[in-house]
PDB file of N, CA and C in Angstrom:
ATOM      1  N   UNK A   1     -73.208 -41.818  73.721  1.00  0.00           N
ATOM      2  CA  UNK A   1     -73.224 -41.720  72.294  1.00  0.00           C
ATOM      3  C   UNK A   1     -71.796 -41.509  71.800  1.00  0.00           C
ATOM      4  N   UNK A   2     -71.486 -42.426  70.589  1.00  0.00           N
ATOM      5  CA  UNK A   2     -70.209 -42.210  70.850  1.00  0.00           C
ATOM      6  C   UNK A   2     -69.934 -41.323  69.237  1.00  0.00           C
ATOM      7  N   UNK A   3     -68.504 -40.548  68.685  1.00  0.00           N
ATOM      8  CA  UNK A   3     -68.996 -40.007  68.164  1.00  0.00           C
ATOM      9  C   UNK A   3     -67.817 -40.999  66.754  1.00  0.00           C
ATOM     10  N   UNK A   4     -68.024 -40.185  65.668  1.00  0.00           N
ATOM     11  CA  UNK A   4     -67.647 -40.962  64.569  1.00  0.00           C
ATOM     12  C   UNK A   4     -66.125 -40.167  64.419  1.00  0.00           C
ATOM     13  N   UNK A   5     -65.088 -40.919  64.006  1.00  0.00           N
ATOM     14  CA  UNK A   5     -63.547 -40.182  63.638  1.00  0.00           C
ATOM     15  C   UNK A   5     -63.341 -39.461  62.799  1.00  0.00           C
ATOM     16  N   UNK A   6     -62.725 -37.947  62.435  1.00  0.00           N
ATOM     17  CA  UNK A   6     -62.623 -37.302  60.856  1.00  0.00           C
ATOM     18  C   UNK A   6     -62.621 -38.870  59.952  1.00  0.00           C
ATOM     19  N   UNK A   7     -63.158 -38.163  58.375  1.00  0.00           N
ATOM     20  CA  UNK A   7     -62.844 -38.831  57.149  1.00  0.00           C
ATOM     21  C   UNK A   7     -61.231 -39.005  57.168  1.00  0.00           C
ATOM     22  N   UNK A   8     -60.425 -37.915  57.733  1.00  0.00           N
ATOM     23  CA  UNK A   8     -58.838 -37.875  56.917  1.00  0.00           C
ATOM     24  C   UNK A   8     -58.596 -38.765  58.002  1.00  0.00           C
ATOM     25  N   UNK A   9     -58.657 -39.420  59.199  1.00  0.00           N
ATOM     26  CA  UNK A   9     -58.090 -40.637  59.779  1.00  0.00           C
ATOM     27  C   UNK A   9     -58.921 -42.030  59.580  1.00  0.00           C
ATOM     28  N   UNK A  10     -59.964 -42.135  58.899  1.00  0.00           N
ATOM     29  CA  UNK A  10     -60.745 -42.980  58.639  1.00  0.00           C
ATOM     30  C   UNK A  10     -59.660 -43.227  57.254  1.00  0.00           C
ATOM     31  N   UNK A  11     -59.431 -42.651  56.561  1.00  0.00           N
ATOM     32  CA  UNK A  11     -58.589 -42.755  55.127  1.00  0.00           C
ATOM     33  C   UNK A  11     -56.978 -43.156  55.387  1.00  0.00           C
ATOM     34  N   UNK A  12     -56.607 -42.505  56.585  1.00  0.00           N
ATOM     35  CA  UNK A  12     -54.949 -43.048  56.672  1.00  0.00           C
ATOM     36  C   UNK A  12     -55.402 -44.468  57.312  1.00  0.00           C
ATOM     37  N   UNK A  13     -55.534 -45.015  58.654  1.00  0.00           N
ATOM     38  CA  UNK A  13     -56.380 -46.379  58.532  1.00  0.00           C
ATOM     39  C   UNK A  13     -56.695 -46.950  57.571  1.00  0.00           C
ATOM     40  N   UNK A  14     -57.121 -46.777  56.851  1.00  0.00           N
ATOM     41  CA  UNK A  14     -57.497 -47.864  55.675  1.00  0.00           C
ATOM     42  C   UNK A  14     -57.100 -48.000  54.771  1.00  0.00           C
ATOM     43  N   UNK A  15     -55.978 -46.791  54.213  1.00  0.00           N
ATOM     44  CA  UNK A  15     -54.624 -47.147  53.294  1.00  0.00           C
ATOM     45  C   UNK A  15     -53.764 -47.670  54.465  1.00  0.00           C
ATOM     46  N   UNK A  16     -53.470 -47.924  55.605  1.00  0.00           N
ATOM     47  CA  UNK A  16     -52.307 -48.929  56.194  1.00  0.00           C
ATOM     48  C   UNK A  16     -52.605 -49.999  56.268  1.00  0.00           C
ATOM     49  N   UNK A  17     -53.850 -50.424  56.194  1.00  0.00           N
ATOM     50  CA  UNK A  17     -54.072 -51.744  56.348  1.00  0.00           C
ATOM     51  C   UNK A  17     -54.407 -52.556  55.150  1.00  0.00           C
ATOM     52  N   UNK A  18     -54.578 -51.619  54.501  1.00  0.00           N
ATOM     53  CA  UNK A  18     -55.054 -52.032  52.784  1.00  0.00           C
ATOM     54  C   UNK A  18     -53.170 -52.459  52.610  1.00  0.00           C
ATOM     55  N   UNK A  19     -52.469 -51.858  52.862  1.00  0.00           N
ATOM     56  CA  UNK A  19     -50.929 -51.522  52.644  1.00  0.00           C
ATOM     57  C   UNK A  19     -50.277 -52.816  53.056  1.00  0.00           C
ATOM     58  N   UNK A  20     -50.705 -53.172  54.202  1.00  0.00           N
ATOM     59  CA  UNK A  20     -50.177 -53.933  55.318  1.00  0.00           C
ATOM     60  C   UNK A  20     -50.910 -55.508  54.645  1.00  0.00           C
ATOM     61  N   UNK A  21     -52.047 -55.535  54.287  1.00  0.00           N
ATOM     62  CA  UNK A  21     -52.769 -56.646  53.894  1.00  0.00           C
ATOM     63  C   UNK A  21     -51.932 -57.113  52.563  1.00  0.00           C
ATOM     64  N   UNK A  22     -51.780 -56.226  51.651  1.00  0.00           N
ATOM     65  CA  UNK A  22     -51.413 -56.532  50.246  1.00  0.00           C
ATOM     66  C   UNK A  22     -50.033 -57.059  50.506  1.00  0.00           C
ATOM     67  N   UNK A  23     -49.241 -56.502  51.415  1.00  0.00           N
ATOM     68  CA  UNK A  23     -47.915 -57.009  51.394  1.00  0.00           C
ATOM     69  C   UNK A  23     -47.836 -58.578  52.314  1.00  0.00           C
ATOM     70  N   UNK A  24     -48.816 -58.727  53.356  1.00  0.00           N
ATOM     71  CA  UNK A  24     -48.863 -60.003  53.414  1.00  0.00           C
ATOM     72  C   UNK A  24     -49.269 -61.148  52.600  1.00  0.00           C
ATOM     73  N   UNK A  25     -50.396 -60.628  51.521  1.00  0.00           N
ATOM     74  CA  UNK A  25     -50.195 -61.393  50.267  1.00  0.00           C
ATOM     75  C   UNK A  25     -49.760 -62.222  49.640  1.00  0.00           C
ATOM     76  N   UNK A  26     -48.604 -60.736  49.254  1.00  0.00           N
ATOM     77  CA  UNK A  26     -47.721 -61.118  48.573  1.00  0.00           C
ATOM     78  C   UNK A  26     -46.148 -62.507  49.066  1.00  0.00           C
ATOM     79  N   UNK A  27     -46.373 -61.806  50.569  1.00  0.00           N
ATOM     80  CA  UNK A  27     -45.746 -63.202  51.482  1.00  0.00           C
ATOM     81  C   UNK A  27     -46.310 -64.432  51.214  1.00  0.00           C
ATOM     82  N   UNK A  28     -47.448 -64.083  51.271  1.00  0.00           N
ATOM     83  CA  UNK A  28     -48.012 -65.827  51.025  1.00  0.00           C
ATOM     84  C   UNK A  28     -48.463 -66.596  50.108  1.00  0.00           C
ATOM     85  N   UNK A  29     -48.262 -65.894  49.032  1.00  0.00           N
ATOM     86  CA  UNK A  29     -47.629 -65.897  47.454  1.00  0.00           C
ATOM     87  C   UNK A  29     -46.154 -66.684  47.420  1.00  0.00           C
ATOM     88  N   UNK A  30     -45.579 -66.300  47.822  1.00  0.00           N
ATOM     89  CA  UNK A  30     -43.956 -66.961  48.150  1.00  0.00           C
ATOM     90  C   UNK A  30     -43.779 -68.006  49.259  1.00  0.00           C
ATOM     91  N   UNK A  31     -44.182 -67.946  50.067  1.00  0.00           N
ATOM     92  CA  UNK A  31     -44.315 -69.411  50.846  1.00  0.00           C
ATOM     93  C   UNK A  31     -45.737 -70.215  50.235  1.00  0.00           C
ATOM     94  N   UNK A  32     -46.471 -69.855  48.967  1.00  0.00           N
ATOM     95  CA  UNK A  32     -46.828 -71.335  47.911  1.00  0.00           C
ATOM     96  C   UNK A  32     -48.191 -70.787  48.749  1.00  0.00           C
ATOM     97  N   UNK A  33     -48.720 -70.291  49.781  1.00  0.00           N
ATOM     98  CA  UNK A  33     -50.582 -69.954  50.116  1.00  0.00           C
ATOM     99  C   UNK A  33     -51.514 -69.445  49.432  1.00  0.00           C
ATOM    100  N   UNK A  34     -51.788 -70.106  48.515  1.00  0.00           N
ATOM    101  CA  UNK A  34     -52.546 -69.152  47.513  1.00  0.00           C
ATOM    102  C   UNK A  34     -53.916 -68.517  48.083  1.00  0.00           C
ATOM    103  N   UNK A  35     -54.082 -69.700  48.914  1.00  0.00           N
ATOM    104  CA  UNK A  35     -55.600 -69.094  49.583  1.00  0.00           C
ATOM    105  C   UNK A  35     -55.749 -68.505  50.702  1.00  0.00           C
ATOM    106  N   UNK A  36     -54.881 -68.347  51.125  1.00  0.00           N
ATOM    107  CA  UNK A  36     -54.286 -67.285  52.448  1.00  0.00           C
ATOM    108  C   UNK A  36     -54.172 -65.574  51.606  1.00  0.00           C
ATOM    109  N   UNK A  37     -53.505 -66.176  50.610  1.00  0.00           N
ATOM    110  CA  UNK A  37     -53.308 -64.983  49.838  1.00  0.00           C
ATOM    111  C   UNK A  37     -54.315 -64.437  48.989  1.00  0.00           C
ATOM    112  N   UNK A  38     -55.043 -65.213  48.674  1.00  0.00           N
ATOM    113  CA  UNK A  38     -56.468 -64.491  47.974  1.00  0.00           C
ATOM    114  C   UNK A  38     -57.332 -64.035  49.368  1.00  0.00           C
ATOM    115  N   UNK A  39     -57.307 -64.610  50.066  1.00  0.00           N
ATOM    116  CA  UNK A  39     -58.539 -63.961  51.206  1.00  0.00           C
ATOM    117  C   UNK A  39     -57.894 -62.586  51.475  1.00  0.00           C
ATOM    118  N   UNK A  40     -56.640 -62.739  52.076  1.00  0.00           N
ATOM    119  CA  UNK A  40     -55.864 -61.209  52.292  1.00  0.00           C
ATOM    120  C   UNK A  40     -56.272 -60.309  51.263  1.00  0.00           C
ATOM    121  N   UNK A  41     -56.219 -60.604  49.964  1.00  0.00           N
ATOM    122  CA  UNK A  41     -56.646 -59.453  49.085  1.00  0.00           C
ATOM    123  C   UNK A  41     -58.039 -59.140  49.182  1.00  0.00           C
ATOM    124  N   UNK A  42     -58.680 -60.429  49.347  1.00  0.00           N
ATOM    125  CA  UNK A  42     -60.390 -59.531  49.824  1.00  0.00           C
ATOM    126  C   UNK A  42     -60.773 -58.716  50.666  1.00  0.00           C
ATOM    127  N   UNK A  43     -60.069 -58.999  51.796  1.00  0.00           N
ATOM    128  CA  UNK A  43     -59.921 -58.371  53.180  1.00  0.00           C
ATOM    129  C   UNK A  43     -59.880 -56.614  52.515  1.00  0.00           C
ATOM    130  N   UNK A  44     -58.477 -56.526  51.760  1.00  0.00           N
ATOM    131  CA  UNK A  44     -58.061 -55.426  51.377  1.00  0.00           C
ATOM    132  C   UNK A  44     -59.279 -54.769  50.946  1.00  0.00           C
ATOM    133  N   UNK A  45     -59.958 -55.520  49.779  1.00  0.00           N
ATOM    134  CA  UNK A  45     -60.935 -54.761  48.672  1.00  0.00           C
ATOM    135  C   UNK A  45     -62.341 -54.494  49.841  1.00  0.00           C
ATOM    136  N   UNK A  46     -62.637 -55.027  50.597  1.00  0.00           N
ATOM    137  CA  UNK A  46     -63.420 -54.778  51.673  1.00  0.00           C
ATOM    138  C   UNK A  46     -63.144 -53.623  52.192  1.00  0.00           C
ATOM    139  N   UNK A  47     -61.868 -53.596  52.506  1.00  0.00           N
ATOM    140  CA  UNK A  47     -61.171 -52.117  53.496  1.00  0.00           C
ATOM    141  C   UNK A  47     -61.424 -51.072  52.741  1.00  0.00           C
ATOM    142  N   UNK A  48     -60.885 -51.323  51.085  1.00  0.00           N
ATOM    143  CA  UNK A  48     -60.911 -50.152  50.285  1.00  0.00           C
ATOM    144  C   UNK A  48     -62.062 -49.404  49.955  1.00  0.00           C
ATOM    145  N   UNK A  49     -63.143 -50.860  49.590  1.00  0.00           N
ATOM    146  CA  UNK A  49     -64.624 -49.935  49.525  1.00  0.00           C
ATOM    147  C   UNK A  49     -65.268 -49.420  50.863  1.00  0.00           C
ATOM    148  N   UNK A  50     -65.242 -49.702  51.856  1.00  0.00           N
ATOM    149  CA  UNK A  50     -65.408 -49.636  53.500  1.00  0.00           C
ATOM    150  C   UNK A  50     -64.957 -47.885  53.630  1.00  0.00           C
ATOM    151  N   UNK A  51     -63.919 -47.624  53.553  1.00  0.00           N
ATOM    152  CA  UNK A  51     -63.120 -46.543  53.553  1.00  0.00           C
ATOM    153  C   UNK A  51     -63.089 -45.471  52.533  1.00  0.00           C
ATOM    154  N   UNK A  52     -63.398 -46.056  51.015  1.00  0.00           N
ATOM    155  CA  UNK A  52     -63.426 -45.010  50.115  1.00  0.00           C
ATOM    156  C   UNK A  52     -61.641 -44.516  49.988  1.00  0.00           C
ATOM    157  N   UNK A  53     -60.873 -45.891  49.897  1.00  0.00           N
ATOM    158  CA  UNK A  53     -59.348 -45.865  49.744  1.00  0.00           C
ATOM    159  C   UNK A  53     -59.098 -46.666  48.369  1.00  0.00           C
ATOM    160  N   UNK A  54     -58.477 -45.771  47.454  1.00  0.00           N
ATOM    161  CA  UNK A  54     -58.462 -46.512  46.307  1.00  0.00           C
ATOM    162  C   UNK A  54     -57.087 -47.571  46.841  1.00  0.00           C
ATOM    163  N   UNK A  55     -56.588 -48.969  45.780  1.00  0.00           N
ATOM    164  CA  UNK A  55     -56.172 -49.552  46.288  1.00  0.00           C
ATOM    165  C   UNK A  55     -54.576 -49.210  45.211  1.00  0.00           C
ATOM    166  N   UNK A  56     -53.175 -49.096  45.873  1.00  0.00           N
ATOM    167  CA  UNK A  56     -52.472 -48.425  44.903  1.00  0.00           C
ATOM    168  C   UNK A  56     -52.408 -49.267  43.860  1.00  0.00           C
ATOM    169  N   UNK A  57     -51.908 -48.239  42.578  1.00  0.00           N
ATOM    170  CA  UNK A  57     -51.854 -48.854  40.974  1.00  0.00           C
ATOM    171  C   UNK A  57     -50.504 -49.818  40.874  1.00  0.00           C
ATOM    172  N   UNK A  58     -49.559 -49.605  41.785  1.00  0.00           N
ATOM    173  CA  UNK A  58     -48.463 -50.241  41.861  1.00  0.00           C
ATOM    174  C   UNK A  58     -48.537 -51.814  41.810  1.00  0.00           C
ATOM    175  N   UNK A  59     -49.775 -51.869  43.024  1.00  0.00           N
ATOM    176  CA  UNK A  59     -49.684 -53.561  43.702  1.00  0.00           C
ATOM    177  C   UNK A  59     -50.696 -54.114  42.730  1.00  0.00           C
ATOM    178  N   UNK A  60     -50.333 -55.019  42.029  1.00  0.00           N
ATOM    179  CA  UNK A  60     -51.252 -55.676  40.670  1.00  0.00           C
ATOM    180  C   UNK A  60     -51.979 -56.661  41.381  1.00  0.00           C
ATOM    181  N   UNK A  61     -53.503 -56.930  41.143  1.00  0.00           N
ATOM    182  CA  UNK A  61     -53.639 -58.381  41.739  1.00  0.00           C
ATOM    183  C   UNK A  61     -54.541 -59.053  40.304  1.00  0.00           C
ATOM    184  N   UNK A  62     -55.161 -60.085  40.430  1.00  0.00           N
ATOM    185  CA  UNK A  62     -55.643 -60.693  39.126  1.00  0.00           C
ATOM    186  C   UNK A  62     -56.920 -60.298  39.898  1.00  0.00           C
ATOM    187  N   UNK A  63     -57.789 -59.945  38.493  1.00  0.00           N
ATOM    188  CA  UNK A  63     -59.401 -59.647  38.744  1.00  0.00           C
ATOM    189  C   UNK A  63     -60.356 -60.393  39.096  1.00  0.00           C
ATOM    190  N   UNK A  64     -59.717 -61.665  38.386  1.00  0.00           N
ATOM    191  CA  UNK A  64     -60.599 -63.049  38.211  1.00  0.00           C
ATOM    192  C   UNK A  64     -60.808 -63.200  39.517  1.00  0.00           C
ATOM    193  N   UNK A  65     -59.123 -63.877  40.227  1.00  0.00           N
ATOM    194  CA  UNK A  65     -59.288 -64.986  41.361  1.00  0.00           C
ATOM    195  C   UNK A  65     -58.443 -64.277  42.154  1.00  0.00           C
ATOM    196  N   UNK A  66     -58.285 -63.031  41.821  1.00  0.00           N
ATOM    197  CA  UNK A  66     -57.789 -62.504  43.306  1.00  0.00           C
ATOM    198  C   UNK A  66     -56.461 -62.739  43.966  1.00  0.00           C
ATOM    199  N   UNK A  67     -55.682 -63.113  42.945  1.00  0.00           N
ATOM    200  CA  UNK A  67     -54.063 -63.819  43.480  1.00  0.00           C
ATOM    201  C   UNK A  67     -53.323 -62.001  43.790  1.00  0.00           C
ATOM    202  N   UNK A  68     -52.359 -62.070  44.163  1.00  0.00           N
ATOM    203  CA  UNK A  68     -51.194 -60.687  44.222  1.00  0.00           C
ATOM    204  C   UNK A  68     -50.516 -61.523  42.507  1.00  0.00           C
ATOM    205  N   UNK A  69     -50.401 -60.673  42.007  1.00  0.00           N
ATOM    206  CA  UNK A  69     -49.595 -61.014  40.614  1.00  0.00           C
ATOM    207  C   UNK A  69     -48.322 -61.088  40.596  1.00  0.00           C
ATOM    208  N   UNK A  70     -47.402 -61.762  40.813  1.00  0.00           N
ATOM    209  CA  UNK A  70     -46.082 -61.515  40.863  1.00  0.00           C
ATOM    210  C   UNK A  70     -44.938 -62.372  39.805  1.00  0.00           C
ATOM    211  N   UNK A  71     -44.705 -61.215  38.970  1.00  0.00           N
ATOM    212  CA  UNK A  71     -43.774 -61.835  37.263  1.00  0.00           C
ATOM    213  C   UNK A  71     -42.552 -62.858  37.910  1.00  0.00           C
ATOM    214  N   UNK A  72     -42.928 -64.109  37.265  1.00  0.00           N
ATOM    215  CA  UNK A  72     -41.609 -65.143  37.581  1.00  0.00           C
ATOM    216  C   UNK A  72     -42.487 -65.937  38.888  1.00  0.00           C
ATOM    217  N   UNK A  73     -43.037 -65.574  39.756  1.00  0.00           N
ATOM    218  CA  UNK A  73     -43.696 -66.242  40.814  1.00  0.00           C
ATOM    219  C   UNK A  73     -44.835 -67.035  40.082  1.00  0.00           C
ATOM    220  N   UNK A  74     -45.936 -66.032  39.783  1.00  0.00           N
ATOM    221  CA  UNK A  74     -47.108 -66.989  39.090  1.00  0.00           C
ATOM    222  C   UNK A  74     -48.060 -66.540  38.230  1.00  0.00           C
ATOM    223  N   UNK A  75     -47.280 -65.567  37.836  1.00  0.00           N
ATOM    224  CA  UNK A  75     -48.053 -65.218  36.106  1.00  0.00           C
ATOM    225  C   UNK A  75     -46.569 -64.244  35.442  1.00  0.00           C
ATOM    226  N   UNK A  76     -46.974 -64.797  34.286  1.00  0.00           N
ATOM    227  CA  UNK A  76     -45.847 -64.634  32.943  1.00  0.00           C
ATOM    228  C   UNK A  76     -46.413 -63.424  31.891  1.00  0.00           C
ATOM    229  N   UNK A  77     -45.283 -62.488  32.100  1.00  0.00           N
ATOM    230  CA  UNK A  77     -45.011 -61.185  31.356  1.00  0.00           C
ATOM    231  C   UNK A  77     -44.909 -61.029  30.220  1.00  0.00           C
ATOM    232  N   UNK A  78     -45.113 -60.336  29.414  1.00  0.00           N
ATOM    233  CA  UNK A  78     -44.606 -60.546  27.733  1.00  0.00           C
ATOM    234  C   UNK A  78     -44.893 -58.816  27.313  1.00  0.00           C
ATOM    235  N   UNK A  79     -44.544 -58.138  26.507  1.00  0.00           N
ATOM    236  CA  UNK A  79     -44.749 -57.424  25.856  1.00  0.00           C
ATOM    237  C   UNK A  79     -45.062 -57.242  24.545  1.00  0.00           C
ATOM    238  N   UNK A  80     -46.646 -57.082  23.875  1.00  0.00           N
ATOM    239  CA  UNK A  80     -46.663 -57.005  22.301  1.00  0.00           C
ATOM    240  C   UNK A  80     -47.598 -55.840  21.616  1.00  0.00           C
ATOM    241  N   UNK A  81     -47.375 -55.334  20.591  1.00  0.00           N
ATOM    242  CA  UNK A  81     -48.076 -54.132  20.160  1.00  0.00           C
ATOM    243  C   UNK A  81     -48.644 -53.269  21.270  1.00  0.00           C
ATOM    244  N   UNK A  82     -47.919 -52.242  21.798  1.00  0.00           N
ATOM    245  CA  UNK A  82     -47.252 -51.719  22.781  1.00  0.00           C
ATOM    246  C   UNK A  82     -48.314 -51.367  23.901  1.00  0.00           C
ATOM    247  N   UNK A  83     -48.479 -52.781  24.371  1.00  0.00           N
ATOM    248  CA  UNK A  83     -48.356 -53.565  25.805  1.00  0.00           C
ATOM    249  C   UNK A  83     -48.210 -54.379  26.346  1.00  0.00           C
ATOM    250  N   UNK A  84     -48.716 -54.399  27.520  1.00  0.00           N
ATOM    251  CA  UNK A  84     -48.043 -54.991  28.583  1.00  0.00           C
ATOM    252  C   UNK A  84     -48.995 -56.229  28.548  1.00  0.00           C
ATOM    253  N   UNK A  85     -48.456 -57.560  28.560  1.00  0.00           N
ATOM    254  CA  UNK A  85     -49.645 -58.215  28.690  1.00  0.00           C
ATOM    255  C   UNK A  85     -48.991 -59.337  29.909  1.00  0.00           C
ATOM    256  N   UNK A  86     -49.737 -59.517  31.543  1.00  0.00           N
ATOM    257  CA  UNK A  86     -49.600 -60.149  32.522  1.00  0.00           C
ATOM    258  C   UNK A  86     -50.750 -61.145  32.322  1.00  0.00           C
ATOM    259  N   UNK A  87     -50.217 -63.025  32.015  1.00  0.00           N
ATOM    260  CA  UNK A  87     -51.481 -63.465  32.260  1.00  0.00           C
ATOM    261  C   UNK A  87     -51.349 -64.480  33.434  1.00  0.00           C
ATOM    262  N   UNK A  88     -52.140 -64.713  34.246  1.00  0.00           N
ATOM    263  CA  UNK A  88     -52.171 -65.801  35.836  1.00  0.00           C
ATOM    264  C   UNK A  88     -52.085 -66.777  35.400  1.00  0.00           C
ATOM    265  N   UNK A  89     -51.359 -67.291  36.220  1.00  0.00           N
ATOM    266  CA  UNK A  89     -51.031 -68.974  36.017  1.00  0.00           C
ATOM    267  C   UNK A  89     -51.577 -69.801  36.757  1.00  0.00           C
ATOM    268  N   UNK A  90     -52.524 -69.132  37.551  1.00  0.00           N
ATOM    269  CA  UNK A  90     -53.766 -69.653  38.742  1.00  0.00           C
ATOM    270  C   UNK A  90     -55.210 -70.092  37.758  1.00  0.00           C
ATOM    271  N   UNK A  91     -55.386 -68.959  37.077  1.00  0.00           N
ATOM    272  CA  UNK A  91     -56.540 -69.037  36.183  1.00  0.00           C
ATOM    273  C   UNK A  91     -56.909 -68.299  34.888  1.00  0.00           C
ATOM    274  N   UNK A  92     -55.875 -68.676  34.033  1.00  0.00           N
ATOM    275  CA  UNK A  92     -55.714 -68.014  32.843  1.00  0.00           C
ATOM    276  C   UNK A  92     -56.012 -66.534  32.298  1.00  0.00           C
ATOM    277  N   UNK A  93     -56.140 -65.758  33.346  1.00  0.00           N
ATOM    278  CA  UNK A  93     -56.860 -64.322  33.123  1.00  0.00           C
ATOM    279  C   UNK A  93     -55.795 -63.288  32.498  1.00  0.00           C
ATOM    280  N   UNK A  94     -55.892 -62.525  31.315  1.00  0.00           N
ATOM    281  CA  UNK A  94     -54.966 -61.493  30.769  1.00  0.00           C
ATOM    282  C   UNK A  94     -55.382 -60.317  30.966  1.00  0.00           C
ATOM    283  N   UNK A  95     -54.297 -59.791  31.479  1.00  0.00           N
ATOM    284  CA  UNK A  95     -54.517 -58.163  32.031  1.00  0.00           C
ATOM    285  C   UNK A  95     -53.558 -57.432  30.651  1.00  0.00           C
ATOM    286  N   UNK A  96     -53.913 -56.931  30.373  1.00  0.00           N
ATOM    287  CA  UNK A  96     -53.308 -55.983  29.355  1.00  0.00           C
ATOM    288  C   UNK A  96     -53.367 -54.385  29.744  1.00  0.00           C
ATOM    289  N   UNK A  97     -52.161 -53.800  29.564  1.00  0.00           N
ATOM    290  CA  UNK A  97     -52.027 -52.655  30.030  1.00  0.00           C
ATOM    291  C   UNK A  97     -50.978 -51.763  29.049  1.00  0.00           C
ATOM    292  N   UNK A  98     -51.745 -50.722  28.901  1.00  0.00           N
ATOM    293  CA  UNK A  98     -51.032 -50.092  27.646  1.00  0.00           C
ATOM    294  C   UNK A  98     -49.508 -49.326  27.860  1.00  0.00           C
ATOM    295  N   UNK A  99     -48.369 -49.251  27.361  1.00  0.00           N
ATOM    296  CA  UNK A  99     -47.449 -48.088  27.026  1.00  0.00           C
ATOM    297  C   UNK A  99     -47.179 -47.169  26.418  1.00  0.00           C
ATOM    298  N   UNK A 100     -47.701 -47.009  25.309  1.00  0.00           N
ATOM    299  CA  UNK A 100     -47.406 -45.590  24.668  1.00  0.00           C
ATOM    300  C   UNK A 100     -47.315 -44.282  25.341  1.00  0.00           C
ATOM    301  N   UNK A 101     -47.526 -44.012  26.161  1.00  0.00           N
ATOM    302  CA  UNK A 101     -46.740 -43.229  26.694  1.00  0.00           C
ATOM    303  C   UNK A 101     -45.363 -43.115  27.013  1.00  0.00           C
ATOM    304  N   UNK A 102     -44.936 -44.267  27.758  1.00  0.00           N
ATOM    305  CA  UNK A 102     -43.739 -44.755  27.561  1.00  0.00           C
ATOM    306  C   UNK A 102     -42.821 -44.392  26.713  1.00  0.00           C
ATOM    307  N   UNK A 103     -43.278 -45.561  25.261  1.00  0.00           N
ATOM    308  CA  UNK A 103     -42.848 -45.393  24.404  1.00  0.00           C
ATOM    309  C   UNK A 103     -42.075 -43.936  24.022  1.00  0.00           C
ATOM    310  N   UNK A 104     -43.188 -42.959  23.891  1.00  0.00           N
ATOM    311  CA  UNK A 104     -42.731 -41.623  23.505  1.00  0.00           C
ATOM    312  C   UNK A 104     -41.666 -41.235  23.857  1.00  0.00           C
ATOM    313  N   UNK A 105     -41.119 -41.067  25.008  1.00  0.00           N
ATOM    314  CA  UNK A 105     -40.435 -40.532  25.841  1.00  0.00           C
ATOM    315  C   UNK A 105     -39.107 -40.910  25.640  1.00  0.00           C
TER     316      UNK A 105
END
């Protein structure tokens, strides 16, 4: 019978590979793989719900189709009435994300 690993190494595991997945991605985002690069992100979102690892707020991906988002690569940035608006150039999807906080400061 074999037995099961703590939660706290079940959780570092699956933020490195969630970690490790997203940044290959984003590689294959830049050598033009889009579909190399969308599966990698599923992989991830698999790991994350699997594990109970949120996925970090840093690494953006599109909701729709699952690309790594990357400004100047393949979705276009803009800022208006204070946010952020990222939309994909894969499949027209707008992520809007607020600043006022920002702003304040």
């Amino acid at each position: 019978m074999s037995r099961r690993p703590p939660n706290a190494t079940i959780h570092e595991i699956g933020a490195e590979r969630i970690d490790r997945l997203l940044t290959m991605s984003e590689e294959a985002v830049r050598i033009g793989r889009e579909d190399r690069a969308r599966r990698y992100v599923d992989i991830a979102r698999a790991v994350s719900g699997k594990t109970r690892v949120k996925i970090p707020k840093d690494r953006k991906y599109c909701k729709n189709c699952h690309i790594p988002m990357m400004p100047g690569v393949n979705c276009t940035v803009r800022l208006s009435n204070h946010k952020v608006c990222m939309r994909c150039d894969a499949c027209g999807e707008v992520r809007r994300i607020p600043y006022i906080r920002e702003q304040r400061t």
